[in-house]
C-alpha atoms as a PDB file:
ATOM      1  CA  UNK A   1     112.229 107.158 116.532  1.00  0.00           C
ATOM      2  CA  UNK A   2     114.022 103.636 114.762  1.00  0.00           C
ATOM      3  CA  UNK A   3     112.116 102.369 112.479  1.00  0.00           C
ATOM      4  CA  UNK A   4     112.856  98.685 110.952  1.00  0.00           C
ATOM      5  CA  UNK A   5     111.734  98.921 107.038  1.00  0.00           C
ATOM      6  CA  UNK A   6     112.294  95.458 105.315  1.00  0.00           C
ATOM      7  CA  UNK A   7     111.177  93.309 102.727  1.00  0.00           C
ATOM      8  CA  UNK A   8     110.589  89.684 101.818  1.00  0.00           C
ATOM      9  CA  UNK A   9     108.552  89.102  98.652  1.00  0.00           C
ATOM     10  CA  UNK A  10     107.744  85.634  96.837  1.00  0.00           C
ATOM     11  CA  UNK A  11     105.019  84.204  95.327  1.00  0.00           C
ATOM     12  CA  UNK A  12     104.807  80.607  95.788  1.00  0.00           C
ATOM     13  CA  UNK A  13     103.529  78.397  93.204  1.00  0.00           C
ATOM     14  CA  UNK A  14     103.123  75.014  95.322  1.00  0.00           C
ATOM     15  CA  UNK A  15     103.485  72.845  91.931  1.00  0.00           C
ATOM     16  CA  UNK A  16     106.221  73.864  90.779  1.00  0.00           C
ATOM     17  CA  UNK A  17     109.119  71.502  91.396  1.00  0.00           C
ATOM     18  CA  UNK A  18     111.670  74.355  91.556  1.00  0.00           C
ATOM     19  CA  UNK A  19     112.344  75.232  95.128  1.00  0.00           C
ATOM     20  CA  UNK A  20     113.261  79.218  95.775  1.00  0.00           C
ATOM     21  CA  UNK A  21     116.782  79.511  97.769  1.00  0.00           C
ATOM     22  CA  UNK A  22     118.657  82.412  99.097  1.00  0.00           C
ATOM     23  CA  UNK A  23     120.525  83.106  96.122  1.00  0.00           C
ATOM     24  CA  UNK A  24     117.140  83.079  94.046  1.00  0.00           C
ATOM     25  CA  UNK A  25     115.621  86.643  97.021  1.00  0.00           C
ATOM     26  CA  UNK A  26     119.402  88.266  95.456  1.00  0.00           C
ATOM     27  CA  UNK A  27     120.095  87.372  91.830  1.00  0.00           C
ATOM     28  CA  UNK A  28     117.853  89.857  89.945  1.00  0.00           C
ATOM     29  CA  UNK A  29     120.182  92.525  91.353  1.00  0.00           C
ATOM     30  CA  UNK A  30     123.324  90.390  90.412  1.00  0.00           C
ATOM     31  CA  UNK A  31     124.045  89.633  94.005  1.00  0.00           C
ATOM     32  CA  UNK A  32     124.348  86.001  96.135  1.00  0.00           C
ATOM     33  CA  UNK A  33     122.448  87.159  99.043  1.00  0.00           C
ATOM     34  CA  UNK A  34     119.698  90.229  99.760  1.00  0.00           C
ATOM     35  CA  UNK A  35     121.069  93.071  99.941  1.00  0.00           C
ATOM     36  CA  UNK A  36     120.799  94.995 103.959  1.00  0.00           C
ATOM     37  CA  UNK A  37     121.579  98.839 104.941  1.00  0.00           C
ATOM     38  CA  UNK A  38     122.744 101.349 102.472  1.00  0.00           C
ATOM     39  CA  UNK A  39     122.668  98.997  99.563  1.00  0.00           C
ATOM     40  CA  UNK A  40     119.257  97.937  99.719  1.00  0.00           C
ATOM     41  CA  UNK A  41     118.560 101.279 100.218  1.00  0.00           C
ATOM     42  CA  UNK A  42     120.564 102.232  97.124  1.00  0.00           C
ATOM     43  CA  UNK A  43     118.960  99.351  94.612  1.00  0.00           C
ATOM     44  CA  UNK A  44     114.934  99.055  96.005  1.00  0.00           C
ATOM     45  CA  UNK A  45     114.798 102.233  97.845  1.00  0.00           C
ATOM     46  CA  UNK A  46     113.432 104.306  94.605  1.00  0.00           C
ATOM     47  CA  UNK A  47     112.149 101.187  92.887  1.00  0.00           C
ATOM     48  CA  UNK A  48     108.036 100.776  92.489  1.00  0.00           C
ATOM     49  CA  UNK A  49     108.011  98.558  95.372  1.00  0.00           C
ATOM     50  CA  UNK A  50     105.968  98.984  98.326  1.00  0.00           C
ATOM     51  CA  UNK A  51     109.599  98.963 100.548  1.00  0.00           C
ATOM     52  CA  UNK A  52     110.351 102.508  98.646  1.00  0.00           C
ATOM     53  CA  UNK A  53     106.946 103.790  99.922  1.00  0.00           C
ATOM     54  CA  UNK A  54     107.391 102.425 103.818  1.00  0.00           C
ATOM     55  CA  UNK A  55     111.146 104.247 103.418  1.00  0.00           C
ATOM     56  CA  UNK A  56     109.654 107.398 102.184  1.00  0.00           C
ATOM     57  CA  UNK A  57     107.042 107.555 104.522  1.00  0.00           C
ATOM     58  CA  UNK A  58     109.178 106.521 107.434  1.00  0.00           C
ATOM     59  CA  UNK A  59     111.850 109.123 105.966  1.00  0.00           C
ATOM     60  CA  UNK A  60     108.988 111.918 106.265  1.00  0.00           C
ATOM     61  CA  UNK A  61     108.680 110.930 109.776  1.00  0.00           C
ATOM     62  CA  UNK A  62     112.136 111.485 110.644  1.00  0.00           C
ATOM     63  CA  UNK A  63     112.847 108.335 111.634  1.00  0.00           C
ATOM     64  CA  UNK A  64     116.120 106.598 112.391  1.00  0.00           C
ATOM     65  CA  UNK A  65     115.794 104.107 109.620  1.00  0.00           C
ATOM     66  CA  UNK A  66     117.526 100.412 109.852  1.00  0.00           C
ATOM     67  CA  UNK A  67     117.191  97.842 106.492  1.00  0.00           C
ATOM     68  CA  UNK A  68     118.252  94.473 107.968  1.00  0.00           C
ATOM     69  CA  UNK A  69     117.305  92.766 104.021  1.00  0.00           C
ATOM     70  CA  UNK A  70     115.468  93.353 101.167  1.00  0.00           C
ATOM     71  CA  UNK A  71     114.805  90.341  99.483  1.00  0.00           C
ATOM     72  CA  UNK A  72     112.860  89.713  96.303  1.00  0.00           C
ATOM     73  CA  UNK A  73     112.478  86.501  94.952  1.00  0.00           C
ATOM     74  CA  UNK A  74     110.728  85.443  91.560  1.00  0.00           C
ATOM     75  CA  UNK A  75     107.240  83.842  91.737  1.00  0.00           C
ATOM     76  CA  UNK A  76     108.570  80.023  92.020  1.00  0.00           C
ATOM     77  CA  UNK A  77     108.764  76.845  93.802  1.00  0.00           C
ATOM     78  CA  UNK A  78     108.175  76.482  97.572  1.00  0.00           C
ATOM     79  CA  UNK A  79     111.397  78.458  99.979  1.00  0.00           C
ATOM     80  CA  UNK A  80     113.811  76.216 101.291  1.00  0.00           C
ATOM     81  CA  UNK A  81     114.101  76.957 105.428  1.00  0.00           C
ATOM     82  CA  UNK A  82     117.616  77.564 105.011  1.00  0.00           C
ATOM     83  CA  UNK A  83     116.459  80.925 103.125  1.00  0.00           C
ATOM     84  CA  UNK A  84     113.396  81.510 105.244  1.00  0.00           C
ATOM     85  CA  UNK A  85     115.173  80.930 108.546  1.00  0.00           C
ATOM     86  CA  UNK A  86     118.164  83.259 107.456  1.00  0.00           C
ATOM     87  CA  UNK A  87     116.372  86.032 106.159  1.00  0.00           C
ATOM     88  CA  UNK A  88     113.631  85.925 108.977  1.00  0.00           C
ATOM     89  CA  UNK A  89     116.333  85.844 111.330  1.00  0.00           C
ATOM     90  CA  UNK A  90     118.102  88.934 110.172  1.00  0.00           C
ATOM     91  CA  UNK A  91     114.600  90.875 110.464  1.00  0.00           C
ATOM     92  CA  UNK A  92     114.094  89.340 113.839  1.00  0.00           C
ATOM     93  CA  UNK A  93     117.701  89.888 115.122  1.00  0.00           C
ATOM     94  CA  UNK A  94     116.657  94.164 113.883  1.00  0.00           C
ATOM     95  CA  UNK A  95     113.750  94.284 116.089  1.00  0.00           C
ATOM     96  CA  UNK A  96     115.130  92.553 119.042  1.00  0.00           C
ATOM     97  CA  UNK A  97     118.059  95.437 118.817  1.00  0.00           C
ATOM     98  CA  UNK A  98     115.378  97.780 119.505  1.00  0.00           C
ATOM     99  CA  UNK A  99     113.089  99.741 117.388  1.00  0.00           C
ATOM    100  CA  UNK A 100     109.892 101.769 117.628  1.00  0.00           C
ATOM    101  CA  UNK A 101     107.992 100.844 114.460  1.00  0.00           C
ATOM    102  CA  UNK A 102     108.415  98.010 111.926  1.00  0.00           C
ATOM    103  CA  UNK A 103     107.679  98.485 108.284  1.00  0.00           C
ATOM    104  CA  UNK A 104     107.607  95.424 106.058  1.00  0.00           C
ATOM    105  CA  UNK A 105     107.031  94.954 102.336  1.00  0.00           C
ATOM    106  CA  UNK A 106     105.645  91.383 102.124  1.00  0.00           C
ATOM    107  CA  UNK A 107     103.693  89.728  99.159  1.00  0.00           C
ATOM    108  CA  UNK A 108     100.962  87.278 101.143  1.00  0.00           C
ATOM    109  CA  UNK A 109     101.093  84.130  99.126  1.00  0.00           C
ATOM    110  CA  UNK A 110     104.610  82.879 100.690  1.00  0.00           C
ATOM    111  CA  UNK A 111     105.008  79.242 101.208  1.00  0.00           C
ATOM    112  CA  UNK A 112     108.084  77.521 102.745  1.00  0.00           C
ATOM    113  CA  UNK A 113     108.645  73.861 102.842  1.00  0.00           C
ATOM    114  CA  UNK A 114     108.022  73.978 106.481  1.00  0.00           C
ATOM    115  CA  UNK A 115     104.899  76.387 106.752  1.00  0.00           C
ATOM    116  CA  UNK A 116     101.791  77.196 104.277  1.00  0.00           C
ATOM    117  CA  UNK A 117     101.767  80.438 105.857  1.00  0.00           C
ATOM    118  CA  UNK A 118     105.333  82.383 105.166  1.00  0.00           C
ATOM    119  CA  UNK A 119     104.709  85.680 106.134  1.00  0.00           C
ATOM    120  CA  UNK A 120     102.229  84.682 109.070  1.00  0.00           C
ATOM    121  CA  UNK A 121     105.071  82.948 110.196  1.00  0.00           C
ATOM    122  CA  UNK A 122     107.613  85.464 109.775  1.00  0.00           C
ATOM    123  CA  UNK A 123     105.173  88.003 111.898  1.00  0.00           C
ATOM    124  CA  UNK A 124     104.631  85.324 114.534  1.00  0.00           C
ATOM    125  CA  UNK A 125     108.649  85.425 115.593  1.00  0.00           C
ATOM    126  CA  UNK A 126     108.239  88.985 115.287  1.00  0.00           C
ATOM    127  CA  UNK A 127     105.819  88.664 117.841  1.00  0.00           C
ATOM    128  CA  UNK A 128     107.680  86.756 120.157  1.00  0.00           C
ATOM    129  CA  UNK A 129     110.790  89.080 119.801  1.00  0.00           C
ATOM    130  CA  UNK A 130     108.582  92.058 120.710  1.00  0.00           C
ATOM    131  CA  UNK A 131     104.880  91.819 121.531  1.00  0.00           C
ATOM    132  CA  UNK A 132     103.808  95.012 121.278  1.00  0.00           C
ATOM    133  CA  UNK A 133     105.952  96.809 118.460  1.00  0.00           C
ATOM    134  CA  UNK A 134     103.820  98.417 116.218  1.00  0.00           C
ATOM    135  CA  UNK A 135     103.770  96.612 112.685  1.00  0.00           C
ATOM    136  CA  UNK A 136     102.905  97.792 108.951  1.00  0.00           C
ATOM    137  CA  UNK A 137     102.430  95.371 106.061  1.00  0.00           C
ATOM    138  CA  UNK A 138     101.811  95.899 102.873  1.00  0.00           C
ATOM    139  CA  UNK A 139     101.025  93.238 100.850  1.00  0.00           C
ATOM    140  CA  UNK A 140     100.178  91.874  97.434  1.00  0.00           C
ATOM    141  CA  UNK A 141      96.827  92.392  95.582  1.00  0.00           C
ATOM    142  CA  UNK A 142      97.416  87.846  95.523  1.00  0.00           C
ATOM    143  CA  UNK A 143      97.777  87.561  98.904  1.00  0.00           C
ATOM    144  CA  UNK A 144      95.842  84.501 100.594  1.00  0.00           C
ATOM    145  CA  UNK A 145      95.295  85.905 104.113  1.00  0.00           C
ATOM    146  CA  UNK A 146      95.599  84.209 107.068  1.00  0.00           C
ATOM    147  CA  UNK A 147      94.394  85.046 110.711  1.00  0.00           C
ATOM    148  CA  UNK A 148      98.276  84.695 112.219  1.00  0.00           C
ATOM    149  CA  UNK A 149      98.947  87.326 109.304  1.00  0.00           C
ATOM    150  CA  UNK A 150      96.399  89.601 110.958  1.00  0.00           C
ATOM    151  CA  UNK A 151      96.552  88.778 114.512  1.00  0.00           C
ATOM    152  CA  UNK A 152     100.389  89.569 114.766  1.00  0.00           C
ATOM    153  CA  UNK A 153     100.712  93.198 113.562  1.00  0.00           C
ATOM    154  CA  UNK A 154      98.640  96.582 113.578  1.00  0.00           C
ATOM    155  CA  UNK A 155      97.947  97.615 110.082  1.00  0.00           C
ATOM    156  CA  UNK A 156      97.319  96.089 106.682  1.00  0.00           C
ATOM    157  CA  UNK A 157      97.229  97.389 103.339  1.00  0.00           C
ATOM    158  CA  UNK A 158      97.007  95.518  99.959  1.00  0.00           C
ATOM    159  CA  UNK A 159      97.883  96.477  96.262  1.00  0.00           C
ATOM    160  CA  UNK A 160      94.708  97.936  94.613  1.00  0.00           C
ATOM    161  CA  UNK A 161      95.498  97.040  90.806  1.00  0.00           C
ATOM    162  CA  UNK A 162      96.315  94.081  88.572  1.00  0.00           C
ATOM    163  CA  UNK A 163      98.821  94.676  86.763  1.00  0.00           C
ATOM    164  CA  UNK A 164     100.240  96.161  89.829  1.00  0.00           C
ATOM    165  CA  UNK A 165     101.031  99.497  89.240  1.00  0.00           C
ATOM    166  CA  UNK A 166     100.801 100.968  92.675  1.00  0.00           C
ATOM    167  CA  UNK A 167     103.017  99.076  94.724  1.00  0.00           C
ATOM    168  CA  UNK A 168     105.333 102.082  96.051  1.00  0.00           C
ATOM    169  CA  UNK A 169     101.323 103.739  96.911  1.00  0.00           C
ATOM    170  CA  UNK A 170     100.284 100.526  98.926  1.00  0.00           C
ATOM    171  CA  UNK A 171     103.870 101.022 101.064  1.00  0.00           C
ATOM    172  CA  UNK A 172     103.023 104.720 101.806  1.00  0.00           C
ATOM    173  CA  UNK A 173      99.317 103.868 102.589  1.00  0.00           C
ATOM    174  CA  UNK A 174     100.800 101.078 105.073  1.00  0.00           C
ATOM    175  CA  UNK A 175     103.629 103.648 106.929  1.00  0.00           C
ATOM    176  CA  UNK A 176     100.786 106.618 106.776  1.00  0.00           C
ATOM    177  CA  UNK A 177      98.214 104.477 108.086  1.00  0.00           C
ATOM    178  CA  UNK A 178     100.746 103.190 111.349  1.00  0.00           C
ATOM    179  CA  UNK A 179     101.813 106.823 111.934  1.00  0.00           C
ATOM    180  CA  UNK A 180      98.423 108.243 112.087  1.00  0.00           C
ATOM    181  CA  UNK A 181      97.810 105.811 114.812  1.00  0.00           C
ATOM    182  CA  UNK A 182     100.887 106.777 116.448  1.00  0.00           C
ATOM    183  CA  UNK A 183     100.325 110.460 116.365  1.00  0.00           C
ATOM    184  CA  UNK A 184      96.607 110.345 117.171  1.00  0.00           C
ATOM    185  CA  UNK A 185      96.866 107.898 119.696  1.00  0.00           C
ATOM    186  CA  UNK A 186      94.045 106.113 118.566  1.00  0.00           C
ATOM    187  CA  UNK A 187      93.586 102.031 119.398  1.00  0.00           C
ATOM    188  CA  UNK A 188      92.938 100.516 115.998  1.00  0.00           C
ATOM    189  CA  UNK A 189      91.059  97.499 115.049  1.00  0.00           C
ATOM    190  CA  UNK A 190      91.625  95.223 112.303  1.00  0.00           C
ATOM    191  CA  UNK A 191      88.391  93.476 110.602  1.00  0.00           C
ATOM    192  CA  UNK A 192      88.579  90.780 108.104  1.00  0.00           C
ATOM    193  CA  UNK A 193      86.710  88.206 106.070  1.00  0.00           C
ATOM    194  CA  UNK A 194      87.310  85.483 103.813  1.00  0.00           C
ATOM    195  CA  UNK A 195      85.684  83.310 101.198  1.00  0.00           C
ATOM    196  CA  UNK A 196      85.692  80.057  99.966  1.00  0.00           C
ATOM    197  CA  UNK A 197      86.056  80.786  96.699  1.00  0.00           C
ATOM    198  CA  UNK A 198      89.135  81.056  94.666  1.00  0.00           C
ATOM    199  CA  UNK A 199      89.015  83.733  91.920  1.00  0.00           C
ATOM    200  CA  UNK A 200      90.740  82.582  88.378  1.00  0.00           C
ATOM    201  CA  UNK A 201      94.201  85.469  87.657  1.00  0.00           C
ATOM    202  CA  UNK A 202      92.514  86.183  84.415  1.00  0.00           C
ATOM    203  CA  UNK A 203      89.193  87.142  85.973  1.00  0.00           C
ATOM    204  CA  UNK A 204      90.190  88.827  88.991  1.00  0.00           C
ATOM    205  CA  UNK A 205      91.518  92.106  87.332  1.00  0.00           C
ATOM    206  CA  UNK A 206      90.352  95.474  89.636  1.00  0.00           C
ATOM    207  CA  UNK A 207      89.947  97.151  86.270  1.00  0.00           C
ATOM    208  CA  UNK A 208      87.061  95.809  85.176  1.00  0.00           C
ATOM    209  CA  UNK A 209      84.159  93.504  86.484  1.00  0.00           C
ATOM    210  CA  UNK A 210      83.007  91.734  88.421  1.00  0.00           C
ATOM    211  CA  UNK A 211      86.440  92.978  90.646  1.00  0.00           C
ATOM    212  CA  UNK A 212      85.773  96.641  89.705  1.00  0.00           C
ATOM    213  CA  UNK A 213      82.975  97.399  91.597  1.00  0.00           C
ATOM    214  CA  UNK A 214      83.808  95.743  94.190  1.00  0.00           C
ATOM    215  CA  UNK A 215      87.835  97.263  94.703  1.00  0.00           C
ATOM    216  CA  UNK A 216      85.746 100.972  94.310  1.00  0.00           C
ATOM    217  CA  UNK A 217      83.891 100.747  97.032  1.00  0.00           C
ATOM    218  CA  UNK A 218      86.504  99.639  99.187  1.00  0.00           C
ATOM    219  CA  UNK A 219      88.544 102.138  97.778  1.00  0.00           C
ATOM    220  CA  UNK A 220      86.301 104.869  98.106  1.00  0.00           C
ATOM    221  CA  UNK A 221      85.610 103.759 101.995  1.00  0.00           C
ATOM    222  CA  UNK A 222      89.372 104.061 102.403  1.00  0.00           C
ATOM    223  CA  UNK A 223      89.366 107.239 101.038  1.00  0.00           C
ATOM    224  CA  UNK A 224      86.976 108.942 103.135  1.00  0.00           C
ATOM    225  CA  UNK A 225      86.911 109.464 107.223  1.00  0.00           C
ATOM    226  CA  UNK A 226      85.367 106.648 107.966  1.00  0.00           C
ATOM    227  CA  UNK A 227      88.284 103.931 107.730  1.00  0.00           C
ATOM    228  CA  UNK A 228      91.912 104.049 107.255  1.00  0.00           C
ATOM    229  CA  UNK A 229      92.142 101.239 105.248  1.00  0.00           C
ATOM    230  CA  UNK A 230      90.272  98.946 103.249  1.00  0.00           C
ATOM    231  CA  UNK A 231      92.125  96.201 101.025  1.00  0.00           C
ATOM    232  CA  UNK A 232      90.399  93.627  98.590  1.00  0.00           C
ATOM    233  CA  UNK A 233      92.736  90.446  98.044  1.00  0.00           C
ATOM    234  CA  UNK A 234      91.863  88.305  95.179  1.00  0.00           C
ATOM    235  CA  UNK A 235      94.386  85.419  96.314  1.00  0.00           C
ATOM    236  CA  UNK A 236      96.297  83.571  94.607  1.00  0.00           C
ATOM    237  CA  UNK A 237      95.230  80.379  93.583  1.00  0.00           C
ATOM    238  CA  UNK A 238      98.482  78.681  92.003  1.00  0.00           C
ATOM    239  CA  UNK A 239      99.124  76.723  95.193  1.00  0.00           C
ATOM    240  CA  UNK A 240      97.746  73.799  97.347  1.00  0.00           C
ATOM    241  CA  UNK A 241      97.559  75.107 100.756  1.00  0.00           C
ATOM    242  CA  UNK A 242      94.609  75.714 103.024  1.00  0.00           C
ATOM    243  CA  UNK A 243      93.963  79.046 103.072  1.00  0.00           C
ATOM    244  CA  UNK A 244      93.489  80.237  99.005  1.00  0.00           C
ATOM    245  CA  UNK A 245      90.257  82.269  98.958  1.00  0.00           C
ATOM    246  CA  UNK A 246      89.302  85.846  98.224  1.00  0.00           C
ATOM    247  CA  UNK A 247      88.951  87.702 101.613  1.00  0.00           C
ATOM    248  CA  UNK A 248      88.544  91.725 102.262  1.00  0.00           C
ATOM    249  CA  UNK A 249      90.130  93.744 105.304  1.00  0.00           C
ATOM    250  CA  UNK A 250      89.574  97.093 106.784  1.00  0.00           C
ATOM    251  CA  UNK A 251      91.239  98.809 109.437  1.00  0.00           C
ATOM    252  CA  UNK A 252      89.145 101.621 111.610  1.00  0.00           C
ATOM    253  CA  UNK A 253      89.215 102.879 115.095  1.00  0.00           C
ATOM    254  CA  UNK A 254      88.143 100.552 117.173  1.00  0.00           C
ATOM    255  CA  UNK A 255      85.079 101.851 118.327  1.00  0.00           C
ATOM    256  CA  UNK A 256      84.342 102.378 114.870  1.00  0.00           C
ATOM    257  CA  UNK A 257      81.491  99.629 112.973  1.00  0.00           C
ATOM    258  CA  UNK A 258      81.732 100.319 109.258  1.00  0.00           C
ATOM    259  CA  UNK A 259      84.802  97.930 108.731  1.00  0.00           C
ATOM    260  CA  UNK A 260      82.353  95.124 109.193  1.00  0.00           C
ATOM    261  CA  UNK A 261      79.808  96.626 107.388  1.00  0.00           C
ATOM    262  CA  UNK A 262      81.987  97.057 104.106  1.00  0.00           C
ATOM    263  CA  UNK A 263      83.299  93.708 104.320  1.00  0.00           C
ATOM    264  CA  UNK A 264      80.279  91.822 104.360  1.00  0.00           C
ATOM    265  CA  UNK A 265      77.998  93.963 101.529  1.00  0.00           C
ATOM    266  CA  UNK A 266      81.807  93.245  99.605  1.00  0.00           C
ATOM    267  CA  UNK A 267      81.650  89.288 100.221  1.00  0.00           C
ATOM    268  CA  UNK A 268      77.882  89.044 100.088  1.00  0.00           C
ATOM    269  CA  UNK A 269      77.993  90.758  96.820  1.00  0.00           C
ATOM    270  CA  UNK A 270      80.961  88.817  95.441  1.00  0.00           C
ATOM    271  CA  UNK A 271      79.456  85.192  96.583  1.00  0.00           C
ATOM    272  CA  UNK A 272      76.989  86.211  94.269  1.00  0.00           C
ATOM    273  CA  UNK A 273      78.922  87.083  91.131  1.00  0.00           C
ATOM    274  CA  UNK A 274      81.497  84.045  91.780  1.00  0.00           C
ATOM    275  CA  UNK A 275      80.276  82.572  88.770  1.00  0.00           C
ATOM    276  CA  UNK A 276      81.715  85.400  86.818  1.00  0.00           C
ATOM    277  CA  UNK A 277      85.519  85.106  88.203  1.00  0.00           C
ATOM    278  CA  UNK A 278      85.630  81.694  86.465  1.00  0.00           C
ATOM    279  CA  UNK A 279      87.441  81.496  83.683  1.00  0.00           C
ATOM    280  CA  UNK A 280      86.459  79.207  80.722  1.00  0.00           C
ATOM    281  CA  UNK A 281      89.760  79.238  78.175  1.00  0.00           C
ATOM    282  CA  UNK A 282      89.043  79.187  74.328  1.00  0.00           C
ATOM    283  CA  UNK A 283      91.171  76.326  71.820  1.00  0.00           C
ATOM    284  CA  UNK A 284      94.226  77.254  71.677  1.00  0.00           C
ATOM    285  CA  UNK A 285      94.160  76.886  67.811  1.00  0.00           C
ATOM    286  CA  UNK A 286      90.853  80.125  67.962  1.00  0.00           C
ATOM    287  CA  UNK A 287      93.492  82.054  69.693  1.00  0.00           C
ATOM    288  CA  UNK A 288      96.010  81.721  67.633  1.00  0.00           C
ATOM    289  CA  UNK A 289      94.019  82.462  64.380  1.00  0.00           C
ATOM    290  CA  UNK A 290      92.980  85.631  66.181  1.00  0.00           C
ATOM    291  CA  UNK A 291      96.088  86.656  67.084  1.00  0.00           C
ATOM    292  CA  UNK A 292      96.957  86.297  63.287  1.00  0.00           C
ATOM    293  CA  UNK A 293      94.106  88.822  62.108  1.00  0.00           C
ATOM    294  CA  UNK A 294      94.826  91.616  64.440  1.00  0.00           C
ATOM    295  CA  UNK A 295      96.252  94.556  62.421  1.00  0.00           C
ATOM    296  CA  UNK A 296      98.847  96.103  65.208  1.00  0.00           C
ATOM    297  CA  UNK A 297     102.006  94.468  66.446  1.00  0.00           C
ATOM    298  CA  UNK A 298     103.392  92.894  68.948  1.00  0.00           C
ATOM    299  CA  UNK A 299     101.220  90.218  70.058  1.00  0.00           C
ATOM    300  CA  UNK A 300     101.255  87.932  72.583  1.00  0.00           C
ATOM    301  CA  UNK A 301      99.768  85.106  73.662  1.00  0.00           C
ATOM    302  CA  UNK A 302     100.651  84.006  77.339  1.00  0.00           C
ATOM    303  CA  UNK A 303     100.224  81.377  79.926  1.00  0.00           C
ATOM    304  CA  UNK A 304      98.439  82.702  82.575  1.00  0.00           C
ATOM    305  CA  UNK A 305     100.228  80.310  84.761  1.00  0.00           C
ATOM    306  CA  UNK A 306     103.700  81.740  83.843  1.00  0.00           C
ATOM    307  CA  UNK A 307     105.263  81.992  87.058  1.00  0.00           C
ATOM    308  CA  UNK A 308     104.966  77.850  87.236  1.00  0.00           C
ATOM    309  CA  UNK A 309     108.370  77.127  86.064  1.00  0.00           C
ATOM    310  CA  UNK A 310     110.463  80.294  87.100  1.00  0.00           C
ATOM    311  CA  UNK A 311     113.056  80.869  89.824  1.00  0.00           C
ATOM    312  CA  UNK A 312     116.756  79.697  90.575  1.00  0.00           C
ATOM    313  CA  UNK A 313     117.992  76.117  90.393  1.00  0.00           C
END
């Protein structure tokens, strides 16, 4: 079996004025381009990224593993097309060489200066390489999904925390998923919803409410026979594109019904709480005098919005 394991993470912020190039998906690992084969293998491949979890998995599987790029970019400005095009090209140019499975380590809140949608985009020319290849993303607990994310591969699976500690867990979820399908033979069904409603990054926390509740019982569905997957996203609202909302996804046999189920008692019951993922900030003076009467050391006071200015020039 080949198997095509890449990744292409960046979170856009659409207002910030500094745009994301090729060098910016290389220079945290001191390099001018993404690293491909052995040595993105050597720098990600036992990182706590979701790419070390698709590798492992597909490793497991015996696979005959190709790494066209691994890029990782900053949260920053939107992606120049000379960056997109190159490293979308390079994943393209793997699949069209021929491969049984493709693996990819996205984040879900990509935007490009040609396209809102990055990574719905990126699957799309997938697509039109190979039609029928079966596909694994995992993607970011901030991703804004889109239907061209979902209708061009076979299985989803989102981070589950915020901070996001179990991004290498959400890449072996992904691969296990895919390969269960494989073996079993199954034909799997992908069922999704989304909201209008965009949930504030210092409300939208699984680890406590109103998100907590809510990321359980998905998680909890996931984990029992019923479903194979089931991924809250609380999107990311730093950018000024159509499709920012909160949305839930489940993947199932697809004779199964309790995808649909799930995501609707999920949205119902977060419509109804959307009051609480609103965030109403304090004076920044209150803050500050808190900050002064606290007893243990360090600590900080951060912008919420910090990824607003970051990235290469």
């Amino acid at each position: 079996m080949k198997c095509v394991v890449a990744m292409m993470q960046h979170e856009t912020n659409t207002f910030s004025p500094l745009a994301t190039n090729l060098t910016s998906f290389a220079s945290g690992v001191g390099l001018k381009e993404p690293p491909v084969g052995r040595q993105a293998i050597e720098i990600y491949g036992a990182a706590d990224f979701a790419f070390a979890g698709l590798l492992e998995v597909a490793r497991q599987q015996g696979a005959e593993i190709h790494v066209p790029v691994a890029a990782y970019a900053e949260p920053s400005g939107k992606v120049d097309d000379r960056a997109f095009d190159m490293i979308t090209n390079r994943i393209c140019q793997s699949v069209e060489a021929g491969c049984d499975t493709v693996l990819l380590d996205l984040h879900g809140a990509m935007v490009t200066m040609s396209y809102d949608d990055g990574e719905g985009e990126l699957l799309r020319r997938i697509r039109m390489v190979d039609p029928s290849v079966p596909i694994a993303v995992a993607l970011d607990f901030h991703t804004n999904l889109t239907a061209m994310m979902v209708d061009n591969c076979t299985v989803i699976d989102g981070y589950r925390t915020y901070p996001h500690i179990d991004m290498r867990d959400t890449g072996k979820r992904a691969a296990s998923s895919l390969f269960e399908i494989l073996r079993t033979g199954i034909k799997s069904r992908m069922t999704w919803r989304s909201l209008p409603m965009m949930t504030h990054m210092l409300q939208q926390t699984p680890s406590r409410q109103p998100m907590k509740a809510l990321m359980d019982d998905a998680i909890g569905a996931a984990d029992s026979d019923q479903l194979l997957n089931a991924s809250i996203f609380g999107g990311f609202p730093l950018a000024d594109i159509p499709y920012v909302s909160f949305s839930v996804l489940t993947v199932e046999n697809a004779e199964g019904r309790c995808g649909e189920s799930l995501i609707n008692d999920i949205c119902n019951r977060a419509w109804e709480k959307r009051s609480e993922f609103i965030f109403d900030a304090e004076e920044l003076s209150l803050s500050i005098q808190k900050a002064k009467e606290y007893q243990d050391y360090p600590v900080v006071v951060a912008d919420h919005g910090d990824n607003s200015g970051a990235g290469g020039s």
